[in-house]
Protein backbone atom coordinates (compact mmCIF):
# COMPACT_ATOMS: atom_id res chain seq x y z
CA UNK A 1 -14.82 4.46 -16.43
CA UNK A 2 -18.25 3.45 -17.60
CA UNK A 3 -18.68 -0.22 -18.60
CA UNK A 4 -21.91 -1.57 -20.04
CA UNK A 5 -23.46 -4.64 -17.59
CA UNK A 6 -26.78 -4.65 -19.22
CA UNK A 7 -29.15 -3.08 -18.13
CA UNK A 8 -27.64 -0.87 -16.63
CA UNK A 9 -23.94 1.20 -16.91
CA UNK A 10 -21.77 0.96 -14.14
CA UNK A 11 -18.99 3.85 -13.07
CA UNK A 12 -15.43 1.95 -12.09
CA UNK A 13 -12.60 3.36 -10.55
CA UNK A 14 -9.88 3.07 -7.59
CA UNK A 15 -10.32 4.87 -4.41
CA UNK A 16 -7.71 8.01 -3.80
CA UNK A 17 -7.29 7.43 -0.28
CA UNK A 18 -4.28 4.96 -2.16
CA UNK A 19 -2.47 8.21 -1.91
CA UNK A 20 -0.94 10.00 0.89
CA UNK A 21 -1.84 13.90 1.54
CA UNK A 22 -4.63 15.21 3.69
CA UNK A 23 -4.24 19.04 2.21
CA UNK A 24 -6.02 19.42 -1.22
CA UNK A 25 -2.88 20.76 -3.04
CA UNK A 26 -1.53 16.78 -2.08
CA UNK A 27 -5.04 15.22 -3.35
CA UNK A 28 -4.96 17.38 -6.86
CA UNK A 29 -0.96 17.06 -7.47
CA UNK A 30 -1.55 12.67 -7.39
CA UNK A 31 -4.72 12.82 -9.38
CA UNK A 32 -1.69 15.45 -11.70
CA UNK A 33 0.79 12.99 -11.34
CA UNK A 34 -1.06 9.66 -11.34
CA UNK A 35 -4.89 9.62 -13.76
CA UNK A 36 -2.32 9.86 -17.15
CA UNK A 37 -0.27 7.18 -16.49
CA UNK A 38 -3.09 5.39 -15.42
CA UNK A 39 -5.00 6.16 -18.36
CA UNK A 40 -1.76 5.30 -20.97
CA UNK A 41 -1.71 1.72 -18.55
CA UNK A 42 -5.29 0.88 -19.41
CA UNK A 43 -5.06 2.17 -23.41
CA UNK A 44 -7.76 4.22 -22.77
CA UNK A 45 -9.27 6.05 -25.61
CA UNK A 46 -8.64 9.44 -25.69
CA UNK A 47 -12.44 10.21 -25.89
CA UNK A 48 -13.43 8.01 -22.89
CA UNK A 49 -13.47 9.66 -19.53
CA UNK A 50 -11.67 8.50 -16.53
CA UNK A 51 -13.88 7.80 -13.41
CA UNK A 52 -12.69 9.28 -9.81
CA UNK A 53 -13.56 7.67 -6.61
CA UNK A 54 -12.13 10.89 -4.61
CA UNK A 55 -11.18 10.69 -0.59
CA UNK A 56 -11.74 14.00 0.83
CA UNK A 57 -9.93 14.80 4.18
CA UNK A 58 -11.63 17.84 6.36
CA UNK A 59 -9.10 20.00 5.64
CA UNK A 60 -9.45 18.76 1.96
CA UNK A 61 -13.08 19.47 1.63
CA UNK A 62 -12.83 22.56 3.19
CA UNK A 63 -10.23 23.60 0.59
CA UNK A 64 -12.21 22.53 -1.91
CA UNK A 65 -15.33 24.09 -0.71
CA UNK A 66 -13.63 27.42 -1.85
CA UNK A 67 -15.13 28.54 -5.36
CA UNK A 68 -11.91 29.22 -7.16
CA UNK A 69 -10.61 25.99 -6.00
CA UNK A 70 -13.15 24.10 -6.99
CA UNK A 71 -13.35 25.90 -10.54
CA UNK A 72 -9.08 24.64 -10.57
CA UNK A 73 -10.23 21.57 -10.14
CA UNK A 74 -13.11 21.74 -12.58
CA UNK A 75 -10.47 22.85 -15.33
CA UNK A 76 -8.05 19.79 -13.80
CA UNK A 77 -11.03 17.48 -14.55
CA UNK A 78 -11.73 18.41 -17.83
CA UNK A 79 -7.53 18.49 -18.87
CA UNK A 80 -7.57 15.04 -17.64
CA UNK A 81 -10.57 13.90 -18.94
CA UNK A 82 -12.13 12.64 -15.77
CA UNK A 83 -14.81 12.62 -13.85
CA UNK A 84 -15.76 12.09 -9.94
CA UNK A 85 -18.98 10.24 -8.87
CA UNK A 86 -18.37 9.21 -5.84
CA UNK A 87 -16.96 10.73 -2.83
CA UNK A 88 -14.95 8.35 0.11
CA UNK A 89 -16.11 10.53 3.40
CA UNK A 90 -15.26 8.13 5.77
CA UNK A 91 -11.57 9.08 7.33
CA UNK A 92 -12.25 12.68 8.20
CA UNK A 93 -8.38 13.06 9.53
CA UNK A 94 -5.11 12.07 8.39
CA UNK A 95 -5.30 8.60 6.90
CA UNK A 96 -1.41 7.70 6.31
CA UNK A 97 2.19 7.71 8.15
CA UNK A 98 0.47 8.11 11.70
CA UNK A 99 -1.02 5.42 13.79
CA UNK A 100 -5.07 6.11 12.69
CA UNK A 101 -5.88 2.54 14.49
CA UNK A 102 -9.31 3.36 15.50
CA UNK A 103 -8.94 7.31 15.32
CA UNK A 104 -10.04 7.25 11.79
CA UNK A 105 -14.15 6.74 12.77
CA UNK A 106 -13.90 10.00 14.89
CA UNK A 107 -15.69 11.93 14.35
CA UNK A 108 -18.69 9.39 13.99
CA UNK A 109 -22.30 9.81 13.76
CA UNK A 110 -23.28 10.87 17.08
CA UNK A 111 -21.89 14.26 16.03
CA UNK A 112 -22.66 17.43 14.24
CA UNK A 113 -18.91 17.62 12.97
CA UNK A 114 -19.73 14.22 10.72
CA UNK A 115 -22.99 15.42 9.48
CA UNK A 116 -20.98 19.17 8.93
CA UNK A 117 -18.21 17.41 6.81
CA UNK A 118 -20.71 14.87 4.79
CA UNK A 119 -22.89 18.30 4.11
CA UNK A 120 -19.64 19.88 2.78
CA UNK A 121 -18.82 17.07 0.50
CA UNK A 122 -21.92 16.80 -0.46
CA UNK A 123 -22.21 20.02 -1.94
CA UNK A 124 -19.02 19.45 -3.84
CA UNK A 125 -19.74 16.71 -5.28
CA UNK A 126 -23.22 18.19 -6.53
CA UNK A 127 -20.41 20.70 -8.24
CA UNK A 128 -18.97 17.91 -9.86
CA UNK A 129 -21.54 15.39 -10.86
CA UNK A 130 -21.86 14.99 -14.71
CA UNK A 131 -25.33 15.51 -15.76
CA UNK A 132 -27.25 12.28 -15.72
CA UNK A 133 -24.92 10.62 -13.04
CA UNK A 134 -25.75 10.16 -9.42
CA UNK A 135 -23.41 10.35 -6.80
CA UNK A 136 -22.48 8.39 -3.72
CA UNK A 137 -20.89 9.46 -0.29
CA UNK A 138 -19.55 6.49 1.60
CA UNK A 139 -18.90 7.11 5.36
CA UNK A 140 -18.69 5.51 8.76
CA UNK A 141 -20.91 2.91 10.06
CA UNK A 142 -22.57 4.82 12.78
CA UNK A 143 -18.94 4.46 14.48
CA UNK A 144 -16.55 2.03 16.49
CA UNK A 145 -18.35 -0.45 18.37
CA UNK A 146 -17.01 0.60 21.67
CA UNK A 147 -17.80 4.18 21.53
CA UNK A 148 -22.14 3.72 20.23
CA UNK A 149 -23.12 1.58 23.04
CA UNK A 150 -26.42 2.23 24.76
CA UNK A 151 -29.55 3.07 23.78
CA UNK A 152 -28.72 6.66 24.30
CA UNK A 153 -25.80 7.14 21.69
CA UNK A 154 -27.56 4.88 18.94
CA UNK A 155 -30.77 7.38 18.82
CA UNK A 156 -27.92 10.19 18.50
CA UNK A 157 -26.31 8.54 14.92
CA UNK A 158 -30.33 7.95 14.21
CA UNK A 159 -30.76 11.66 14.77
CA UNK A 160 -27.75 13.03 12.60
CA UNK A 161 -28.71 10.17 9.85
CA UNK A 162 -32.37 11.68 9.45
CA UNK A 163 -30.62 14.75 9.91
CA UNK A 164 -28.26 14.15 6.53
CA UNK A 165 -31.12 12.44 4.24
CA UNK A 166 -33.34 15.83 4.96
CA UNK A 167 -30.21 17.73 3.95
CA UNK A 168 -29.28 15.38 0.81
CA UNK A 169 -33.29 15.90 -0.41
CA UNK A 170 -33.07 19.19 -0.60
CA UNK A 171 -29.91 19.39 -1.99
CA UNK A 172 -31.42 17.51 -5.24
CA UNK A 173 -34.82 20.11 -5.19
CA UNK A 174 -31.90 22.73 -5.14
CA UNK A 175 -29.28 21.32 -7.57
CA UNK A 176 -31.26 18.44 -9.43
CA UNK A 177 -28.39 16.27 -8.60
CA UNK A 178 -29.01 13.06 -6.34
CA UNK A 179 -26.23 11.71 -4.29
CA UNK A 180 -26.80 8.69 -1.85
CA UNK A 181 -25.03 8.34 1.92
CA UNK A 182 -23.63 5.19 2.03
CA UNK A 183 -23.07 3.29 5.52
CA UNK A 184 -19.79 1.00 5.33
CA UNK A 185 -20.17 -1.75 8.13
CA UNK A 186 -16.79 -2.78 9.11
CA UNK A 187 -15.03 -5.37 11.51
CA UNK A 188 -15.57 -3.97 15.10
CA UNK A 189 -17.81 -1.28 14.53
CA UNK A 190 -21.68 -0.46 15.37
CA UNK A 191 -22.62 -1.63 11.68
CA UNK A 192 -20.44 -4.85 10.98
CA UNK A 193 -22.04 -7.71 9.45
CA UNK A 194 -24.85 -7.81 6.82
CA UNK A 195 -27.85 -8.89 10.17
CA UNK A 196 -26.53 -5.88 12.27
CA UNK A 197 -27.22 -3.69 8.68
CA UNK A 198 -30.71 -5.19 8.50
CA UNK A 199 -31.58 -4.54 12.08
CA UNK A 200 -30.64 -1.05 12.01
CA UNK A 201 -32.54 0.00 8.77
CA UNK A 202 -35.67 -1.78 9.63
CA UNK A 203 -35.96 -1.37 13.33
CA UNK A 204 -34.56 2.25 13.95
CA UNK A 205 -33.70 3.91 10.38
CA UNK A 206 -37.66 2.79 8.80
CA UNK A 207 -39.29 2.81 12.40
CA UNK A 208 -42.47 4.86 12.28
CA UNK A 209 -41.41 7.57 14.66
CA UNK A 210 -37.98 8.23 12.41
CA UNK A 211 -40.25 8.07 9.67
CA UNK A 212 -42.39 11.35 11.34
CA UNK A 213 -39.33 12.86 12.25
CA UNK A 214 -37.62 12.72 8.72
CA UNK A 215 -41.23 14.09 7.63
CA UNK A 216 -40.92 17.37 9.59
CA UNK A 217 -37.54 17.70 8.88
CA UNK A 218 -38.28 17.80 5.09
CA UNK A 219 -41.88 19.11 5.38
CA UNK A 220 -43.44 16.61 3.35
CA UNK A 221 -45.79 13.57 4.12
CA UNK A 222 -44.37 10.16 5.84
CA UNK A 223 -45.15 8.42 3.01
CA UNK A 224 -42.93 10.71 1.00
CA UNK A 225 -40.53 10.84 3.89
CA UNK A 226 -39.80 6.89 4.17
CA UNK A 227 -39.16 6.94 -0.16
CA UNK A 228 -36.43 9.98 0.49
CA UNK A 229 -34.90 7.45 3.09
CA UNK A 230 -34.54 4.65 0.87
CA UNK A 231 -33.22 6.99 -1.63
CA UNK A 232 -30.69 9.36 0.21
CA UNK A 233 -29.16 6.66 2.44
CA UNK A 234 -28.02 2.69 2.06
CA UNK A 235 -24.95 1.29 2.47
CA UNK A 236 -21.36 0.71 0.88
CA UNK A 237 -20.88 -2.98 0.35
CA UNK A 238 -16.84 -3.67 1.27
CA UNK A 239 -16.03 -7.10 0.07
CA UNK A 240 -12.81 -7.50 2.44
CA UNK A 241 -14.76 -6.14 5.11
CA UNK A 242 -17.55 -8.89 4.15
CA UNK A 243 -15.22 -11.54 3.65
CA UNK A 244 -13.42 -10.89 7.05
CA UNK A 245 -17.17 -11.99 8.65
CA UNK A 246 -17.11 -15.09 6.48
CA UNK A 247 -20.08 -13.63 4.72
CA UNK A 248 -21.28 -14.98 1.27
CA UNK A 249 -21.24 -11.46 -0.15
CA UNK A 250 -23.60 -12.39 -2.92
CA UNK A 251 -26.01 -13.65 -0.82
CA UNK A 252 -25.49 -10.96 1.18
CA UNK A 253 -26.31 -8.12 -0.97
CA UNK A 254 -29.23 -10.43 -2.24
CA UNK A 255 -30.86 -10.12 1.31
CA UNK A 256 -30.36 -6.59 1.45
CA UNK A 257 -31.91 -5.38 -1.30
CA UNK A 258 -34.85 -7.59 -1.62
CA UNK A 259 -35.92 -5.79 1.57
CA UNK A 260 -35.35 -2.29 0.12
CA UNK A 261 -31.87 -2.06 1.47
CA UNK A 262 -30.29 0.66 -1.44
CA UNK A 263 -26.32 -0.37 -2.11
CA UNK A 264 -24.87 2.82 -3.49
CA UNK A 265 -21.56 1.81 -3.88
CA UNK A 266 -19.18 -1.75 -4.25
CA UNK A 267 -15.76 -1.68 -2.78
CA UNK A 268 -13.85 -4.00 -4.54
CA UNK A 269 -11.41 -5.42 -2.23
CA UNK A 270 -9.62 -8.60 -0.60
CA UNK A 271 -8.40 -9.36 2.72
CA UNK A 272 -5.61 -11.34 4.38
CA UNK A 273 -6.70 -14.69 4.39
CA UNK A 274 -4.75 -17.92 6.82
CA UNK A 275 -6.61 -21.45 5.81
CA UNK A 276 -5.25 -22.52 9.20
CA UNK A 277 -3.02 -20.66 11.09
CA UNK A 278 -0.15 -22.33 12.66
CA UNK A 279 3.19 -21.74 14.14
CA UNK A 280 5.26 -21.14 11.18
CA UNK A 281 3.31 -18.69 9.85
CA UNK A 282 3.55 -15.78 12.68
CA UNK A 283 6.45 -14.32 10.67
CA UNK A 284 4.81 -13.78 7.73
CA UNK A 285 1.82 -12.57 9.16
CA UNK A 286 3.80 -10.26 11.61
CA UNK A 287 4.91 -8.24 8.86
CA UNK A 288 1.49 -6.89 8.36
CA UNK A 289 1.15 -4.89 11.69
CA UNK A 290 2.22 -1.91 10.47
CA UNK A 291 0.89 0.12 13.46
CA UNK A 292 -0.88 2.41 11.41
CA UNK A 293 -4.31 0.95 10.42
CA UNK A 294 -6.78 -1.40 12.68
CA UNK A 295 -6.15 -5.22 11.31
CA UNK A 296 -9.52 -6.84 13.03
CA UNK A 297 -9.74 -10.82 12.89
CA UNK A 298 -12.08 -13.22 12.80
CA UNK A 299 -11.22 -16.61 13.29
CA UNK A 300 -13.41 -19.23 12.80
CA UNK A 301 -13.42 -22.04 15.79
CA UNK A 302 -15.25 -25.35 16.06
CA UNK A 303 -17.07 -23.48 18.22
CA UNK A 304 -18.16 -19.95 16.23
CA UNK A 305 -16.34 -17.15 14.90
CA UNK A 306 -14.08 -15.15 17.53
CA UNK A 307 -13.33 -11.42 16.98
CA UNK A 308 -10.17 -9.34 17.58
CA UNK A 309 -9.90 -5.61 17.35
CA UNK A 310 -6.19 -5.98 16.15
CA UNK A 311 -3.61 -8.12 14.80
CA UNK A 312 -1.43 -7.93 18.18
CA UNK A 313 -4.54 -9.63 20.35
CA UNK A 314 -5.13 -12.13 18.20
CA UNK A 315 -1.98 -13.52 17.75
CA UNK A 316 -1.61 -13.02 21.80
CA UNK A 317 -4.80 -15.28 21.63
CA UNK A 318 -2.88 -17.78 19.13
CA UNK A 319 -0.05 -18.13 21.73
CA UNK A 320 -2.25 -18.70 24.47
CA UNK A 321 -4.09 -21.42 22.59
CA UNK A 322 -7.44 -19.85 22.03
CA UNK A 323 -7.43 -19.06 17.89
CA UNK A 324 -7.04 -21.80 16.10
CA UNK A 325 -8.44 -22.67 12.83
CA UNK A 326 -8.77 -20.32 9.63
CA UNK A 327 -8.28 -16.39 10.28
CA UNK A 328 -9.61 -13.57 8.04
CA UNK A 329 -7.50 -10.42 8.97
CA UNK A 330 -8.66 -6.57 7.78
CA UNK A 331 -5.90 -5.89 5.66
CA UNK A 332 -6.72 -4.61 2.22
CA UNK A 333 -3.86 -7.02 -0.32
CA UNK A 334 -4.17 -6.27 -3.95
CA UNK A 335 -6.95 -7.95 -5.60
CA UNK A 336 -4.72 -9.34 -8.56
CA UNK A 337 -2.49 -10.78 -5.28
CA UNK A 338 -3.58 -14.63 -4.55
CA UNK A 339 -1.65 -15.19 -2.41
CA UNK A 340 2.42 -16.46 -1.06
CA UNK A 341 1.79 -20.04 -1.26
CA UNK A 342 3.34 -20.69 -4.23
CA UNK A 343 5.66 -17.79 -3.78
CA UNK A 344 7.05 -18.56 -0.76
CA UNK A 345 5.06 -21.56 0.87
CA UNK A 346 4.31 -19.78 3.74
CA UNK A 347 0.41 -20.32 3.68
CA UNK A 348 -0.77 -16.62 3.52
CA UNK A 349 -3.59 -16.22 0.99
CA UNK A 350 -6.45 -13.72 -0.03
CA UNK A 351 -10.16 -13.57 -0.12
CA UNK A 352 -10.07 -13.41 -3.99
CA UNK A 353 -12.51 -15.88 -4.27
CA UNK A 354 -15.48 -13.67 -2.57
CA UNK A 355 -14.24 -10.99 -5.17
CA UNK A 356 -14.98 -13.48 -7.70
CA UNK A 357 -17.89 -14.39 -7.37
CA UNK A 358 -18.98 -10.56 -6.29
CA UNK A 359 -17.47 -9.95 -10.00
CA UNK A 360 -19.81 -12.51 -11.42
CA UNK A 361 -22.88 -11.73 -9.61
CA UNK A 362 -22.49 -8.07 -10.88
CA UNK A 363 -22.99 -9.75 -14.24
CA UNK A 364 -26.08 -10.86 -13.72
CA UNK A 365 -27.82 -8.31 -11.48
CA UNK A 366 -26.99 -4.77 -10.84
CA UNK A 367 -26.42 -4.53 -7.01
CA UNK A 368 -24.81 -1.41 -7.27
CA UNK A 369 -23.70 1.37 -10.48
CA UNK A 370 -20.83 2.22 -8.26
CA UNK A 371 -17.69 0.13 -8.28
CA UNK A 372 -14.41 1.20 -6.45
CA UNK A 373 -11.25 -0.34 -5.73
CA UNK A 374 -9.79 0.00 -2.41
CA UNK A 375 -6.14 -0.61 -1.85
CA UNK A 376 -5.19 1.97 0.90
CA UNK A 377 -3.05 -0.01 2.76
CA UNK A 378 -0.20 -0.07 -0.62
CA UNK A 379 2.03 1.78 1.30
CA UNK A 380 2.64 -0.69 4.68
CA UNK A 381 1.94 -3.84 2.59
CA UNK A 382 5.26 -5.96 2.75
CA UNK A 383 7.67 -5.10 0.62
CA UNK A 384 7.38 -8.12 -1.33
CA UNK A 385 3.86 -7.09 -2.58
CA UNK A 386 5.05 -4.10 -3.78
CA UNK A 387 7.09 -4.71 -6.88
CA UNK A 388 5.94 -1.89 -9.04
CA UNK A 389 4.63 1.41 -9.03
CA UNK A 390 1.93 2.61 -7.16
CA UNK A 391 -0.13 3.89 -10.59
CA UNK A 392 0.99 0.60 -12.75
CA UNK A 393 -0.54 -1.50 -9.53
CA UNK A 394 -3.90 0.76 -9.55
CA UNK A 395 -4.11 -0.09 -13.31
CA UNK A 396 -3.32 -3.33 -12.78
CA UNK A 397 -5.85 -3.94 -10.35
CA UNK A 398 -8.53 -1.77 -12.33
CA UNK A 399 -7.63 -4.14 -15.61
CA UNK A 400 -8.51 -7.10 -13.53
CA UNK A 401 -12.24 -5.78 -12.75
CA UNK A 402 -12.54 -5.23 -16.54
CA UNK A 403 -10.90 -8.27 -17.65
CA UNK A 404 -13.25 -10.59 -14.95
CA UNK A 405 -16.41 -8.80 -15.73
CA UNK A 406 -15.99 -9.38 -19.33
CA UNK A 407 -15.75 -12.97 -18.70
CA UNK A 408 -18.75 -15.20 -19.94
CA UNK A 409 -21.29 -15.95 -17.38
CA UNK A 410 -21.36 -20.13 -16.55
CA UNK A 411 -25.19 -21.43 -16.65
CA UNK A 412 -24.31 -22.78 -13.41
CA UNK A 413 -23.40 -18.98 -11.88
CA UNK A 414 -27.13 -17.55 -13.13
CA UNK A 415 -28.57 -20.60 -11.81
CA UNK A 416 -26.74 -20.26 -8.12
CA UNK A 417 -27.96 -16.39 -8.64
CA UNK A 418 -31.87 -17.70 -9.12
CA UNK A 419 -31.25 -20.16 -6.18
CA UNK A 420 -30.34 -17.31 -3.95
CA UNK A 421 -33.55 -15.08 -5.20
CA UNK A 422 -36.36 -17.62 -4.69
């Protein structure tokens, strides 16, 4: 949907990677089955159009690369009154009901396969951009921290990067439609805190010899070069990811783009949150390790933050002694969710509170045009956070946004906002 946070309009909606189906006969028969009863949820009026943040396997964008397929879904569009702006790129296989764990960054950015599936979605989404709106393709950090080590394999994702803004530019000369790549830093991966974002863009991304090489690529001056790369490529602001880090996410995004950093696209999200993690809560937390998505955890010690690539490590670590204190874990819990404590007293909370505040920063300065929520994990989340169906909890969740961002602004929140700038 299209809410008004002067001055500017921002596009809302919920990420479809909610639903299971890699094949796009699966993708278009939930958006069928799912966009009207969201739309009757929300009282939407029957003249305002329903925003699409759509997750595109492979085998989905290839489908969908296939004129009368994407002319079906044109028509689907337009029956449902609906639009897509932005385009989740990121898990190029399957995504539910299999153990993805860290499969789900392959391919990454040291290959031509990524940059061959981006281009392809790309060129979709130039098919289905409403005139006037520009698009956003969020994708992998670079890749899983384990796999870009070395100076070596960190000049091959700076190679296919360059190689993806050239292509993006002259897809907008072609089409006159821009679309932005987005970068998602993540827990455990080559891009995963707000610094490491910083670093990359200013030290390898806006170095002068990428700079030349972007230039030849696109045949045009460096000057005109470095503008295209602060165009066609930023990053995709996750707040659980964010929050996991212990990252002030307004502050965050604040650094970022007062250096230039573009943010095409907010994922709206919370994670699993212990205040202090303790004995008698390793039942309630062991119902989250659903063996099919990574669960990385930071917990923060007297002595820093340690990291854990999975659930099952870290609580190893626990029961060895060695992670105490308060843990963040990467599991994406519904953002109206605030946690069991109240429920059932067993301590387990959210990262609402970073959502919050992201909410009511948005207010006052437009970080980003592009908000999504991101709730793929609905399917593995305990049963007890699952109490109604999927669509009514996607409406929920989307009511929430709307309901928080038309909340009144404190003089205390615009002044925190000014601290932050000067």
């Amino acid at each position: 949907m299209q809410i008004a946070l002067p001055p500017q309009t921002v596009h809302l909606s919920y990420c479809t990677n909610i639903h299971a189906g890699e094949s796009w006969e699966e993708v278009a028969a939930s958006l069928e089955e799912t966009v009207p009863l969201i739309r009757t949820r929300l009282e939407l009026a029957d003249e305002q159009a329903f925003g699409i943040g759509l997750r595109l396997s492979g085998q989905a964008a290839l489908s969908l690369s296939e004129p009368a397929t994407l002319q079906a879904f044109q028509a689907q569009l337009q029956r449902l009154n609906a639009y897509v702006f932005t385009i989740n790129a990121f898990p190029y296989g399957p995504f539910h009901a299999v153990g993805v764990k860290e499969q789900v960054y392959q391919p990454d950015w040291r290959h031509e396969a990524r940059l061959a599936y981006t281009a392809q979605c790309a060129r979709i989404l130039t098919q289905l951009l409403p005139d006037g709106v520009e698009g956003s393709i969020s994708t992998v950090p670079g890749g899983f921290r384990a796999e870009v080590q070395g100076v070596d394999a960190q000049q091959q994702v700076v190679e296919q990067l360059l190689r993806a803004v050239a292509m993006l530019a002259k897809l907008e000369e072609q089409s006159g439609k821009s679309i932005a790549l987005a970068l998602e830093p993540e827990p455990c991966c080559f891009l995963e805190t707000a610094a490491e974002v910083r670093a990359f863009f200013t030290e390898q991304l806006w170095a002068t010899a990428s700079i030349a090489k972007l230039a030849d690529l696109c045949e045009t001056t460096e000057a005109h070069a470095a503008r295209l790369m602060r165009h066609h490529l930023g990053i995709c602001y996750d707040v659980c990811h964010a929050a996991v880090e212990f990252e002030d996410p307004v502050a965050s995004m604040q650094a970022l783009t007062e250096i230039g950093i573009r943010i095409p696209k907010i994922q709206l999200s919370c994670a699993l949150r212990i205040k202090n993690m303790q004995d008698d809560l390793l039942p309630a937390l062991q119902r989250y390790d659903d063996g099919v998505y990574l669960h990385q955890v930071v917990a923060r010690q007297a002595d820093g933050l340690q990291r854990y690539v999975d659930l099952p490590p870290a609580l190893a670590a626990y029961a060895a002694g060695k992670a105490n204190g308060e843990w963040r874990v990467h599991c994406h819990v519904p953002i109206f969710w605030d946690g069991d404590e109240q429920l059932e007293g067993v301590g387990l909370g959210s990262t609402r509170d970073d959502l919050l505040a992201t909410l009511r920063a948005l207010q006052i300065q437009g970080f980003s045009s592009h908000l999504e929520v991101e709730t793929y994990t609905w399917d593995v989340l305990p049963a007890h956070l699952k109490t109604e169906a999927k669509a009514t909890a996607i409406a929920r969740e989307l009511s929430f946004v709307m309901k928080e961002l038309q909340q009144p602004v404190r003089r205390s929140q615009q002044n925190q906002l000014t601290q932050l700038k000067l």
